[in-house]
Protein backbone atom coordinates (compact mmCIF):
# COMPACT_ATOMS: atom_id res chain seq x y z
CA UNK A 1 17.06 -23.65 0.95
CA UNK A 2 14.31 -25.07 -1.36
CA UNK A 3 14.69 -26.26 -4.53
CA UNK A 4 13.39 -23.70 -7.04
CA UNK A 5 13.20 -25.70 -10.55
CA UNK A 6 15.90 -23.99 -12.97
CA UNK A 7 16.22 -20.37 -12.59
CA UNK A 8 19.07 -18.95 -14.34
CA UNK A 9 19.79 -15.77 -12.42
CA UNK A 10 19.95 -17.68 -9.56
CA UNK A 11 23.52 -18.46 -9.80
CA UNK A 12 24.13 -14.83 -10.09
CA UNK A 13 22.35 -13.57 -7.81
CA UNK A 14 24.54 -15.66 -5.62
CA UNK A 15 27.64 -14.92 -6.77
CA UNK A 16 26.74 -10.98 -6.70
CA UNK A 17 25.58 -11.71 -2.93
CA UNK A 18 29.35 -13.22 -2.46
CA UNK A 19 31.07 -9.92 -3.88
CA UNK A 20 30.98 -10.66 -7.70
CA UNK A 21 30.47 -7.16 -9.24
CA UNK A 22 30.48 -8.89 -12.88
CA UNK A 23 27.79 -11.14 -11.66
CA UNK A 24 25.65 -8.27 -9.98
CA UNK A 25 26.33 -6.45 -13.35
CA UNK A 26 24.52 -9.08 -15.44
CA UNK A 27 21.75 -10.20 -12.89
CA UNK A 28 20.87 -6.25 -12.76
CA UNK A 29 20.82 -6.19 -16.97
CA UNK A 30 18.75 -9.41 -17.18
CA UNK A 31 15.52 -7.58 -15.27
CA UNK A 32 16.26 -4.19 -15.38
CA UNK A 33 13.80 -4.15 -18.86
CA UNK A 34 11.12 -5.74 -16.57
CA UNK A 35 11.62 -3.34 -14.05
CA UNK A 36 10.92 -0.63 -16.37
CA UNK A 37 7.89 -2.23 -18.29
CA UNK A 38 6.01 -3.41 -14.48
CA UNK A 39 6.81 0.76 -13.63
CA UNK A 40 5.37 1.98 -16.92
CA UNK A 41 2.29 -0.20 -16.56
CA UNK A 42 1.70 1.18 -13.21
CA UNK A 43 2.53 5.03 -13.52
CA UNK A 44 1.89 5.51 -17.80
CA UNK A 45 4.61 8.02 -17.77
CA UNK A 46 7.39 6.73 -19.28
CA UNK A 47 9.91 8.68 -17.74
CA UNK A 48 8.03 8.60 -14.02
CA UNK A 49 8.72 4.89 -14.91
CA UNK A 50 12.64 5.55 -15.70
CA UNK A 51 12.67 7.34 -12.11
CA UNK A 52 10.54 4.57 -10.39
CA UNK A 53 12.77 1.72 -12.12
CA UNK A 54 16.09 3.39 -11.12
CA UNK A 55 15.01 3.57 -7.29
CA UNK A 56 14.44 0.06 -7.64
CA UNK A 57 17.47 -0.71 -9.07
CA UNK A 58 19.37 0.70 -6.58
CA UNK A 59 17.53 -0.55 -4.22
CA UNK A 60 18.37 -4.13 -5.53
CA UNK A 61 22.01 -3.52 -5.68
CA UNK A 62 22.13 -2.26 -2.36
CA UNK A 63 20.49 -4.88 -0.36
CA UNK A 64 21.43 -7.90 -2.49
CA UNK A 65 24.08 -9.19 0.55
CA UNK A 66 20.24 -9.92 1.65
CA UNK A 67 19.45 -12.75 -1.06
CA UNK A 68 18.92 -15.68 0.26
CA UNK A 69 17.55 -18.05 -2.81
CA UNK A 70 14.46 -18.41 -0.93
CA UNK A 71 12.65 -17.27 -4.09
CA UNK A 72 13.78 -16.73 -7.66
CA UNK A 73 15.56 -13.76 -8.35
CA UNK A 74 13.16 -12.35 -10.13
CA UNK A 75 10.70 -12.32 -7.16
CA UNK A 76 13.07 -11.43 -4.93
CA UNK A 77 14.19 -8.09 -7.02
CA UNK A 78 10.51 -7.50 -7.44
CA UNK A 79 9.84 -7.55 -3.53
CA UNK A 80 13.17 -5.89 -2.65
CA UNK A 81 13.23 -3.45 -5.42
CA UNK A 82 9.39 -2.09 -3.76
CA UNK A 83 8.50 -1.15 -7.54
CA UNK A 84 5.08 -1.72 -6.72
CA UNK A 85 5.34 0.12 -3.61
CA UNK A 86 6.62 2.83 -5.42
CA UNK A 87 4.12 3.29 -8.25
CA UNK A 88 1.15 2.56 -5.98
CA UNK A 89 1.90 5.62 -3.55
CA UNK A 90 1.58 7.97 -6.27
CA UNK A 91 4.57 8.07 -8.07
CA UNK A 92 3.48 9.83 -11.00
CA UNK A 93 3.24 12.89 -10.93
């Protein structure tokens, strides 16, 4: 695994990937706002953005046995979570 500098989710994110409910709990918190604010800038509607951010979410939590530290968390949620994906193919409706 490459060093990454400091990234404090990082720890987390690990611990969440080992089982750690509390730790997915507060890894989720610390970017869910993010989440929500990259959505809205794509889609404009704020609550196409609350639907587009949730999917994400969940996607996140769902596949986070898959984080390897091979990027900071942040990325990592960003990629996984396919928020991007998700606005881009005309989420808005």
């Amino acid at each position: 695994m490459p060093p990454l500098g400091h990234d404090p989710l990082r720890a987390l994110a690990f611990a969440a990937r080992d089982g750690d409910t509390r730790a997915l709990e507060r890894a989720v918190a610390a970017i869910q706002d993010d989440i929500y604010r990259l959505a809205l800038r794509m889609v404009w509607h704020p609550e196409d953005a609350k639907d587009a951010a949730q999917e994400a979410l969940v996607r996140i939590v769902t596949r986070i046995a898959s984080f390897r530290g091979d990027a900071a968390f942040r990325t990592w949620a960003y990629r996984v979570g396919g928020i991007v994906k998700t606005c881009g193919s005309g989420f808005s409706r």
